[in-house]
PDB file of N, CA and C in Angstrom:
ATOM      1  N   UNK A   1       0.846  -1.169   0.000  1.00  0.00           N
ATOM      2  CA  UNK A   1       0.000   0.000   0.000  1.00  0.00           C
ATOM      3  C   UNK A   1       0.898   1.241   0.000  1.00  0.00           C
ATOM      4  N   UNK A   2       0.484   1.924  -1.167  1.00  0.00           N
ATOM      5  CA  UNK A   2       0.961   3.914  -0.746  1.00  0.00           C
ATOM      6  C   UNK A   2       0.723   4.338   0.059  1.00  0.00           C
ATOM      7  N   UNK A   3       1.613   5.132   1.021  1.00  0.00           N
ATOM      8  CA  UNK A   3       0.636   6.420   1.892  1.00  0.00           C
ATOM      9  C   UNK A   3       1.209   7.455   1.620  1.00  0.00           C
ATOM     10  N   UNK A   4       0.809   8.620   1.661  1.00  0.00           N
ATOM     11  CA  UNK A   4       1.436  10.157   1.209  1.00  0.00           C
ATOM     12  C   UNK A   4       1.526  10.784   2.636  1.00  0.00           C
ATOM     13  N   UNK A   5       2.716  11.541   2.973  1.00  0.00           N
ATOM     14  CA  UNK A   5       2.642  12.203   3.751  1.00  0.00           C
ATOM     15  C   UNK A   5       3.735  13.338   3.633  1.00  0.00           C
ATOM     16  N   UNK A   6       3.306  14.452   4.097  1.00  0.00           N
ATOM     17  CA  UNK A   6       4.920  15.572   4.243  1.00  0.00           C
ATOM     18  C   UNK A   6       5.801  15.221   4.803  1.00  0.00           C
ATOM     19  N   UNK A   7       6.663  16.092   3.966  1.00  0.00           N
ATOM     20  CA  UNK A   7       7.843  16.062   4.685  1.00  0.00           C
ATOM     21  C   UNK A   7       7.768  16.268   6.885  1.00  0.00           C
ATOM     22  N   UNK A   8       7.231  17.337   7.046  1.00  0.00           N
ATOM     23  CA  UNK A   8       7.020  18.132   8.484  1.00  0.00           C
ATOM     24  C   UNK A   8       5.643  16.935   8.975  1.00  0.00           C
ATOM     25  N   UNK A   9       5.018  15.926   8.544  1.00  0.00           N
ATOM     26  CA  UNK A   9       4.472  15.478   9.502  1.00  0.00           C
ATOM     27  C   UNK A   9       5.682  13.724   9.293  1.00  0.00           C
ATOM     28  N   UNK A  10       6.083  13.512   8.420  1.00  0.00           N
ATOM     29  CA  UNK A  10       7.122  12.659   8.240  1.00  0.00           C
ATOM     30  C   UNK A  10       8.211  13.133   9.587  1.00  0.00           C
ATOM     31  N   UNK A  11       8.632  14.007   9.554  1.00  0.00           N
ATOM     32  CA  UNK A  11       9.444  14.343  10.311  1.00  0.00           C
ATOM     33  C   UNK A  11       9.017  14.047  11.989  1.00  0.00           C
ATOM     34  N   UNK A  12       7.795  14.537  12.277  1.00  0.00           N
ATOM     35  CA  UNK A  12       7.317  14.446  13.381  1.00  0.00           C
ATOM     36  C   UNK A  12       7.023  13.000  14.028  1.00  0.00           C
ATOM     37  N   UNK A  13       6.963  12.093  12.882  1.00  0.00           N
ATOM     38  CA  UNK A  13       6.041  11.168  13.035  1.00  0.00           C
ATOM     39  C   UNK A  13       7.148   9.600  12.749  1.00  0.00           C
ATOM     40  N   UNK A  14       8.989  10.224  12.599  1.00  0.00           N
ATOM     41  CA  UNK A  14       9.693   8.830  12.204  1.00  0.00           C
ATOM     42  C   UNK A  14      10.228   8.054  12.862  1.00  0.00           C
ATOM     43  N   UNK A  15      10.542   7.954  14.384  1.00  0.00           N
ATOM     44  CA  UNK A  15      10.399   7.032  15.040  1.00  0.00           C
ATOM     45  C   UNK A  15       9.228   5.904  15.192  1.00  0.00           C
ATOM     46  N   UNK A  16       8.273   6.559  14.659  1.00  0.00           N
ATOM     47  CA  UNK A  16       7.240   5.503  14.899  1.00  0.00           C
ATOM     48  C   UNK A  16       6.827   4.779  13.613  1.00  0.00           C
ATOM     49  N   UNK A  17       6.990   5.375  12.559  1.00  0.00           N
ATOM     50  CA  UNK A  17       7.160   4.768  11.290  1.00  0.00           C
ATOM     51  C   UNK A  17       7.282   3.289  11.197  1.00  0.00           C
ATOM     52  N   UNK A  18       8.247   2.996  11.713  1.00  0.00           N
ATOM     53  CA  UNK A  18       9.111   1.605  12.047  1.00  0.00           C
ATOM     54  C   UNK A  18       7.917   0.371  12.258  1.00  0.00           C
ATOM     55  N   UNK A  19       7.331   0.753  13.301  1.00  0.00           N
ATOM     56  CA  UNK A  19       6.178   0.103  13.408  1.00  0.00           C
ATOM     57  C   UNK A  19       5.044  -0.047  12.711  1.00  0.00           C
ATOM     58  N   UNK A  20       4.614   1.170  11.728  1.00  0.00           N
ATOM     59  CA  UNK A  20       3.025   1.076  11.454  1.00  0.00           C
ATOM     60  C   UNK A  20       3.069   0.631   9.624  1.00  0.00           C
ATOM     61  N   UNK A  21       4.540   0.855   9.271  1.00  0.00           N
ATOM     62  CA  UNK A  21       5.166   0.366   8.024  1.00  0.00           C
ATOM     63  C   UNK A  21       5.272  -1.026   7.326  1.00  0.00           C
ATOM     64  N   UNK A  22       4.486  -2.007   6.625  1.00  0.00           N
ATOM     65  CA  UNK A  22       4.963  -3.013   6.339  1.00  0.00           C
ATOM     66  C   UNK A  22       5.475  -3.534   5.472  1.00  0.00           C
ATOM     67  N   UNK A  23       5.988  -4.500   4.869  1.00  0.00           N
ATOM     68  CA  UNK A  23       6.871  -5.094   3.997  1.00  0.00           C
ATOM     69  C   UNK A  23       6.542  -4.316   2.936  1.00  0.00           C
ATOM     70  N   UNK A  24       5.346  -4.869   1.935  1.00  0.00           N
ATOM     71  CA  UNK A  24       4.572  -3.934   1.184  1.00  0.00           C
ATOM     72  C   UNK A  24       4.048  -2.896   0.811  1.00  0.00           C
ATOM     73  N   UNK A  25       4.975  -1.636   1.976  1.00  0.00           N
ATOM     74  CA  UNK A  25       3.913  -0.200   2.029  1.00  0.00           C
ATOM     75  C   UNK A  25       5.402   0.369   1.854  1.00  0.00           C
ATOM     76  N   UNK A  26       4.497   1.363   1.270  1.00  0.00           N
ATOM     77  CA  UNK A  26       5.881   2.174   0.820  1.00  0.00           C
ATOM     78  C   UNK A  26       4.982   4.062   1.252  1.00  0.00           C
ATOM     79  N   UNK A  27       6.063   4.632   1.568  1.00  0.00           N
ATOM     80  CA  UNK A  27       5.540   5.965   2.124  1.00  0.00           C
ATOM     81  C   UNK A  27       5.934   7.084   1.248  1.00  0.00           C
ATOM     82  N   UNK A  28       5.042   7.574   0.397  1.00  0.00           N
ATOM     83  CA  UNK A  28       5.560   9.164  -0.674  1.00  0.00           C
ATOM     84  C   UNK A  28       5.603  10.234   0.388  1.00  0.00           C
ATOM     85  N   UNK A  29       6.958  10.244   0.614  1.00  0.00           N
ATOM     86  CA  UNK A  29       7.140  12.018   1.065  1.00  0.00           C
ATOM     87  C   UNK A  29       7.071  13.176  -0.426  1.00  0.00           C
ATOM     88  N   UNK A  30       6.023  14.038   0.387  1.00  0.00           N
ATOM     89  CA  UNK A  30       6.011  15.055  -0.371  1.00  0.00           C
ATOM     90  C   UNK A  30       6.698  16.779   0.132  1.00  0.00           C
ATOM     91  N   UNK A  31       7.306  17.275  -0.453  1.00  0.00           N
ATOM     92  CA  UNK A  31       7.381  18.653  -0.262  1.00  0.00           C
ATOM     93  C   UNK A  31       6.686  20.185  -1.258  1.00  0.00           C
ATOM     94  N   UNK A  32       5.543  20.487  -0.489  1.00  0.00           N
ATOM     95  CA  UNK A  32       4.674  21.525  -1.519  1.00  0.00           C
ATOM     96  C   UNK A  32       4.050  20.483  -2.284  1.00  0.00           C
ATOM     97  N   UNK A  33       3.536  19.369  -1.977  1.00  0.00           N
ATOM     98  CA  UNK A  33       2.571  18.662  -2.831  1.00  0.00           C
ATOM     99  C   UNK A  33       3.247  18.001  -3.957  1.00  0.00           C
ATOM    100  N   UNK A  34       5.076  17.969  -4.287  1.00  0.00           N
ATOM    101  CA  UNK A  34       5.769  17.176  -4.860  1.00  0.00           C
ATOM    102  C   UNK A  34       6.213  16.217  -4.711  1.00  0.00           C
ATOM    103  N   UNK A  35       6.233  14.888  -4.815  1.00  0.00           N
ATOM    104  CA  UNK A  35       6.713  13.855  -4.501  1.00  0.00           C
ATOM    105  C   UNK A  35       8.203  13.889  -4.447  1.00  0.00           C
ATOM    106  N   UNK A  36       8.804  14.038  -2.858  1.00  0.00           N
ATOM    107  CA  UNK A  36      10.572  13.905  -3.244  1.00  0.00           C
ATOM    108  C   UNK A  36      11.241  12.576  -2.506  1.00  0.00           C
ATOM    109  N   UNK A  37      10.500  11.967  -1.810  1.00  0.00           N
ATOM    110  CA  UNK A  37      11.125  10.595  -0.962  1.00  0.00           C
ATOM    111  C   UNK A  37      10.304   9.875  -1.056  1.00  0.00           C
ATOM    112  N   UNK A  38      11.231   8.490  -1.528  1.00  0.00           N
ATOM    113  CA  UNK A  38       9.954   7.449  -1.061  1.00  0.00           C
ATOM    114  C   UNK A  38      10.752   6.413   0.336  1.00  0.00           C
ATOM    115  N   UNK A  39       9.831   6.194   0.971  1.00  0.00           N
ATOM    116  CA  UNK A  39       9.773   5.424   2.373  1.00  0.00           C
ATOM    117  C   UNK A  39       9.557   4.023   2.408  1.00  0.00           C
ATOM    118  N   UNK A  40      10.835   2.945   3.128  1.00  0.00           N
ATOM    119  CA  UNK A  40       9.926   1.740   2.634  1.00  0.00           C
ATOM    120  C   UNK A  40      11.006   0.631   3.678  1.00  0.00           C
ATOM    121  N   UNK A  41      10.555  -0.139   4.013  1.00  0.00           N
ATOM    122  CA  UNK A  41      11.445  -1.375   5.085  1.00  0.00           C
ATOM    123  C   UNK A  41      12.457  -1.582   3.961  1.00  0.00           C
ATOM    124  N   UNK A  42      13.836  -1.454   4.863  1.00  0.00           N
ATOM    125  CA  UNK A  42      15.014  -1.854   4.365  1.00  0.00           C
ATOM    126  C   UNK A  42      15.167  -3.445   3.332  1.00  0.00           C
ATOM    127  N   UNK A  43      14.605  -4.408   3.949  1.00  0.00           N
ATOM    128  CA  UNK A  43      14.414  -5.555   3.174  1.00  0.00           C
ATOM    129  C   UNK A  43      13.579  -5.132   2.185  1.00  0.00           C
ATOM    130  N   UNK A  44      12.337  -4.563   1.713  1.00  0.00           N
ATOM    131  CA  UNK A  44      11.914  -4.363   0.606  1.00  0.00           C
ATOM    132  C   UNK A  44      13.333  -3.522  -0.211  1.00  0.00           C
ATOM    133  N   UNK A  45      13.163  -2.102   0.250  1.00  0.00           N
ATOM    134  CA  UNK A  45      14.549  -1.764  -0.511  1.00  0.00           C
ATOM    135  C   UNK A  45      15.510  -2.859  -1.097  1.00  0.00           C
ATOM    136  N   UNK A  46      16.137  -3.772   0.053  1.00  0.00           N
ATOM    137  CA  UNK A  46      17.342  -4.762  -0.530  1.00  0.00           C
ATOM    138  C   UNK A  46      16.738  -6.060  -1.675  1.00  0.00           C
ATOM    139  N   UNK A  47      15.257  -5.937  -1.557  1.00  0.00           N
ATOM    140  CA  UNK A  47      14.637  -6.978  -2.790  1.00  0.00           C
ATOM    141  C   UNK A  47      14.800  -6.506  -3.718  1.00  0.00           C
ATOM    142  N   UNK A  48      14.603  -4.916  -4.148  1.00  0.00           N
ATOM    143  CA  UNK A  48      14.676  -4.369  -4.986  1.00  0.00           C
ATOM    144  C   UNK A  48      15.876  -4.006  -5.821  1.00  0.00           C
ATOM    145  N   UNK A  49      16.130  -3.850  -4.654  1.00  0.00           N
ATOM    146  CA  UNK A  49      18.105  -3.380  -5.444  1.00  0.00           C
ATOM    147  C   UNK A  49      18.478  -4.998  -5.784  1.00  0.00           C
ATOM    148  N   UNK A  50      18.067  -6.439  -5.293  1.00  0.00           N
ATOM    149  CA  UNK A  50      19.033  -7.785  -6.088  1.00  0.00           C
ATOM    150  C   UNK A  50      18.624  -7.591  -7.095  1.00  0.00           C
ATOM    151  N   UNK A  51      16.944  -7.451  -7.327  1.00  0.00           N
ATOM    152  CA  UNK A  51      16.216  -7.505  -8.495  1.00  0.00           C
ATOM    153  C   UNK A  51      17.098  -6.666  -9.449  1.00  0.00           C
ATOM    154  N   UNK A  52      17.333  -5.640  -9.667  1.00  0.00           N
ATOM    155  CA  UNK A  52      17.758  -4.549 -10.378  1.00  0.00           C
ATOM    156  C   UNK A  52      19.150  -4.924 -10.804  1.00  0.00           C
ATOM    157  N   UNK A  53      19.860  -5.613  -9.879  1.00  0.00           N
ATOM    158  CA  UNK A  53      21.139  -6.071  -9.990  1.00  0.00           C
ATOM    159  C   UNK A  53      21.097  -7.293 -11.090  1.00  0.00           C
ATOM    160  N   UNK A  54      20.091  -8.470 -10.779  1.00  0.00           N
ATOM    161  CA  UNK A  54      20.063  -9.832 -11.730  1.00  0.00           C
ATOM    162  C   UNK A  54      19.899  -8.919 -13.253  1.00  0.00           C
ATOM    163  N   UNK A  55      18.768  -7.906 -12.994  1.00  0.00           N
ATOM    164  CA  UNK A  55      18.045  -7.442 -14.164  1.00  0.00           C
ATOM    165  C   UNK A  55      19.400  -6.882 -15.411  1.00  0.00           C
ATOM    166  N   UNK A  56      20.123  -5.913 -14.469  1.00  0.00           N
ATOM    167  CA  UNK A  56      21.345  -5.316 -15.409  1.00  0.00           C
ATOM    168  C   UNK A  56      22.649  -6.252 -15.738  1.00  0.00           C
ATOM    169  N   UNK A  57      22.822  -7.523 -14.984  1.00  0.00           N
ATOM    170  CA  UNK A  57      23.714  -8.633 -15.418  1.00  0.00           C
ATOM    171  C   UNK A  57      23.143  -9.561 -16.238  1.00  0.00           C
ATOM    172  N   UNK A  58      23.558  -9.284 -17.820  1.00  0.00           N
ATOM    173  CA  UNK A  58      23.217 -10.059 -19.020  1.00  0.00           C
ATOM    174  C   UNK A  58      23.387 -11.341 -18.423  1.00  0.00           C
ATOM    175  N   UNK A  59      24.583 -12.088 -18.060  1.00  0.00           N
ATOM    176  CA  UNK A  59      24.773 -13.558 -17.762  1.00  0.00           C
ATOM    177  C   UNK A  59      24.426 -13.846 -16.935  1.00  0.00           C
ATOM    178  N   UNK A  60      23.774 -13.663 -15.782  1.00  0.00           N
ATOM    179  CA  UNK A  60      22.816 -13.830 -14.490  1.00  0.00           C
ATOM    180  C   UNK A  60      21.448 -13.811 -15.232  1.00  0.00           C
ATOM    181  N   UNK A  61      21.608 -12.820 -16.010  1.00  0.00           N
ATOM    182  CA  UNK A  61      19.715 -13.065 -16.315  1.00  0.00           C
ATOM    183  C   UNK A  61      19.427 -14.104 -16.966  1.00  0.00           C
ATOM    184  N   UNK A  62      20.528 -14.165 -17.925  1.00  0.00           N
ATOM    185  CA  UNK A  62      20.252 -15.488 -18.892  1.00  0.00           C
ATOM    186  C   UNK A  62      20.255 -16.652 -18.175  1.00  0.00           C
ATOM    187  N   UNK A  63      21.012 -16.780 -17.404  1.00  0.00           N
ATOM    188  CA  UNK A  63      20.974 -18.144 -16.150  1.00  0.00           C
ATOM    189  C   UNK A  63      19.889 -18.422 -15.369  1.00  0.00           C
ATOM    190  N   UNK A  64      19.398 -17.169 -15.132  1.00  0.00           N
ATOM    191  CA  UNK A  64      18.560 -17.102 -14.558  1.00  0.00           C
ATOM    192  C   UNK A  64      16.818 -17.600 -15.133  1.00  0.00           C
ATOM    193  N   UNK A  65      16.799 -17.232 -15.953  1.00  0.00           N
ATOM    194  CA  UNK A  65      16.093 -17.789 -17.481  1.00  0.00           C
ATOM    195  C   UNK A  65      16.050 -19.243 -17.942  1.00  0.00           C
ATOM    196  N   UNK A  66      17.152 -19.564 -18.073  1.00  0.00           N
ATOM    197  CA  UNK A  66      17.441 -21.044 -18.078  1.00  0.00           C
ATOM    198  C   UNK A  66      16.791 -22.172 -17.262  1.00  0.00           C
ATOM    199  N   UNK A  67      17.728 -21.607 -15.787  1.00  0.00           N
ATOM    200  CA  UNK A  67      16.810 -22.382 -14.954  1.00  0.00           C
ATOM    201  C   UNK A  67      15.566 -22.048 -14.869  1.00  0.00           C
ATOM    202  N   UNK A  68      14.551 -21.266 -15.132  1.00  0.00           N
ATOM    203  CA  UNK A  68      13.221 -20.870 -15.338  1.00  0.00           C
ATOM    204  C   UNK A  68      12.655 -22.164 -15.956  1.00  0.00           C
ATOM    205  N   UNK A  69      13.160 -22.228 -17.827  1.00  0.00           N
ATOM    206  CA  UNK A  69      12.901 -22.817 -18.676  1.00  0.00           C
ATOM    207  C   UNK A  69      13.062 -24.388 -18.212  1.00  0.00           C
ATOM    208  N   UNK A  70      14.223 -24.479 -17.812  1.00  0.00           N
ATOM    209  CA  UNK A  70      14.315 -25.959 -17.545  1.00  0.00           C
ATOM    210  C   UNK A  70      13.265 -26.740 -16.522  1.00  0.00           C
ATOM    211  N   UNK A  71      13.136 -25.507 -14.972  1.00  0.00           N
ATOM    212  CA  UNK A  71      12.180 -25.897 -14.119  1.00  0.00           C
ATOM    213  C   UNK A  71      11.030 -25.934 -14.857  1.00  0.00           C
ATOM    214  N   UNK A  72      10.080 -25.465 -15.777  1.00  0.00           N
ATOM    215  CA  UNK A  72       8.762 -25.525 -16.790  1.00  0.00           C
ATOM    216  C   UNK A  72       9.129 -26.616 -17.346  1.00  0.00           C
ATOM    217  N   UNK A  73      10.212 -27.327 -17.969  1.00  0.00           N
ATOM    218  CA  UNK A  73      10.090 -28.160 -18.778  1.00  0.00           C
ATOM    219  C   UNK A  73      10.578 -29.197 -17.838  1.00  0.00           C
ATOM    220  N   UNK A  74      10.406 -29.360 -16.714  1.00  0.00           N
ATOM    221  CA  UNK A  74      10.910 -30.604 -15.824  1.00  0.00           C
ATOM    222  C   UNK A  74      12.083 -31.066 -16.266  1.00  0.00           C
ATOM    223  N   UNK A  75      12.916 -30.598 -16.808  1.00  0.00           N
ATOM    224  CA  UNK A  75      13.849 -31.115 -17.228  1.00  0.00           C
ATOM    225  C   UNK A  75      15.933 -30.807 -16.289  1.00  0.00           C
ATOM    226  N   UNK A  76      15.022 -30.239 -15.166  1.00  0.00           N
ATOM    227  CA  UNK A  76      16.024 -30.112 -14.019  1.00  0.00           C
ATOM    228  C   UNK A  76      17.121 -31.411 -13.681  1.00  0.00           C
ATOM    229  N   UNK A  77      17.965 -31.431 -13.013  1.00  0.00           N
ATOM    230  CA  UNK A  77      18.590 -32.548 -12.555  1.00  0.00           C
ATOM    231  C   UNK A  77      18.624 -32.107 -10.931  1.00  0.00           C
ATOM    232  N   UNK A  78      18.579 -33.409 -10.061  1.00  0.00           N
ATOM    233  CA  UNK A  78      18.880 -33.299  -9.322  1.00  0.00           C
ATOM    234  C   UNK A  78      19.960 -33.239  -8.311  1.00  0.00           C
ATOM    235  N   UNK A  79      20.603 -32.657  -7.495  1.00  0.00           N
ATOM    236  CA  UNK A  79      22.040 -32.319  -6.433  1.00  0.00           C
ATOM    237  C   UNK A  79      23.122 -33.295  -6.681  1.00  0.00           C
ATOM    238  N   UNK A  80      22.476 -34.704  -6.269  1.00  0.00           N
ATOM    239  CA  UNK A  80      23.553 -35.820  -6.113  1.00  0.00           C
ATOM    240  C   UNK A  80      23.674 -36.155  -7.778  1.00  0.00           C
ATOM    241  N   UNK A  81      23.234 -36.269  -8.540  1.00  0.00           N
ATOM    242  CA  UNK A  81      23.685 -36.560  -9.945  1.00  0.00           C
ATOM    243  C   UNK A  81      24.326 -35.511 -10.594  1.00  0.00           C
ATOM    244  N   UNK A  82      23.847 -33.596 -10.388  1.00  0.00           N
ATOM    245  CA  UNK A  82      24.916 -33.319 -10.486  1.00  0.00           C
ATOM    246  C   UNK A  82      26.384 -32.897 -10.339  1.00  0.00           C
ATOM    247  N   UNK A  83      26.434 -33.218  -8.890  1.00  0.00           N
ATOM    248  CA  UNK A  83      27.578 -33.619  -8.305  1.00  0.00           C
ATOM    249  C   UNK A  83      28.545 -34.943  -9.095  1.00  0.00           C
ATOM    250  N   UNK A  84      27.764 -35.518  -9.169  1.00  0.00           N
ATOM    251  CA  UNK A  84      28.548 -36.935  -9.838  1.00  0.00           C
ATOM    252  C   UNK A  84      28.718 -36.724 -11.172  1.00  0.00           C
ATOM    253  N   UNK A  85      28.727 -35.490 -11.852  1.00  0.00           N
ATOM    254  CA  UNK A  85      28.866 -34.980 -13.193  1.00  0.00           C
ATOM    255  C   UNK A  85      30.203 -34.277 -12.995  1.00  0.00           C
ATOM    256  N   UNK A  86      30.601 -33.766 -11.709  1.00  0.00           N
ATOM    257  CA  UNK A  86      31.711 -32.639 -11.698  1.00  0.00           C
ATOM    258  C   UNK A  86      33.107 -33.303 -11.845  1.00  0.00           C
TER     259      UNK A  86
END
């Protein structure tokens, strides 16, 4: 969920933030009715930034893809066999 709030009641109100904030909510600070911060639990932030990270590494994504494709096509192997491949 969005919530909008100012900067000056943001300010008043960020110790307690912590608490009423969840995984999923993200908080628009505004200044003069402009959107300039957004607010949000550190673990969401850090989901976002791996995401962004797999997204801009061509050979991670493609790997990443792969195993996609392979898990859809059941065509995975399992730990101990491919261990016994190495």
């Amino acid at each position: 969920m969005i919530k909008e709030m100012t900067i000056t009641e943001t300010r008043k109100r960020i110790t307690s933030l912590e608490n009423e904030i969840g995984y999923d909510d993200t908080i628009t600070i505004t200044n003069h009715g402009r959107e300039v911060f957004a607010l949000m639990k550190w673990d969401t932030y850090e989901s976002i930034a791996e995401t962004l990270e797999i997204l801009m590494d061509d050979e991670l994504l493609k790997s990443l893809k792969t195993g996609i494709k392979q898990m859809q096509e059941d065509s995975m192997i399992d730990f101990d066999t491919f261990k016994q491949n190495l």
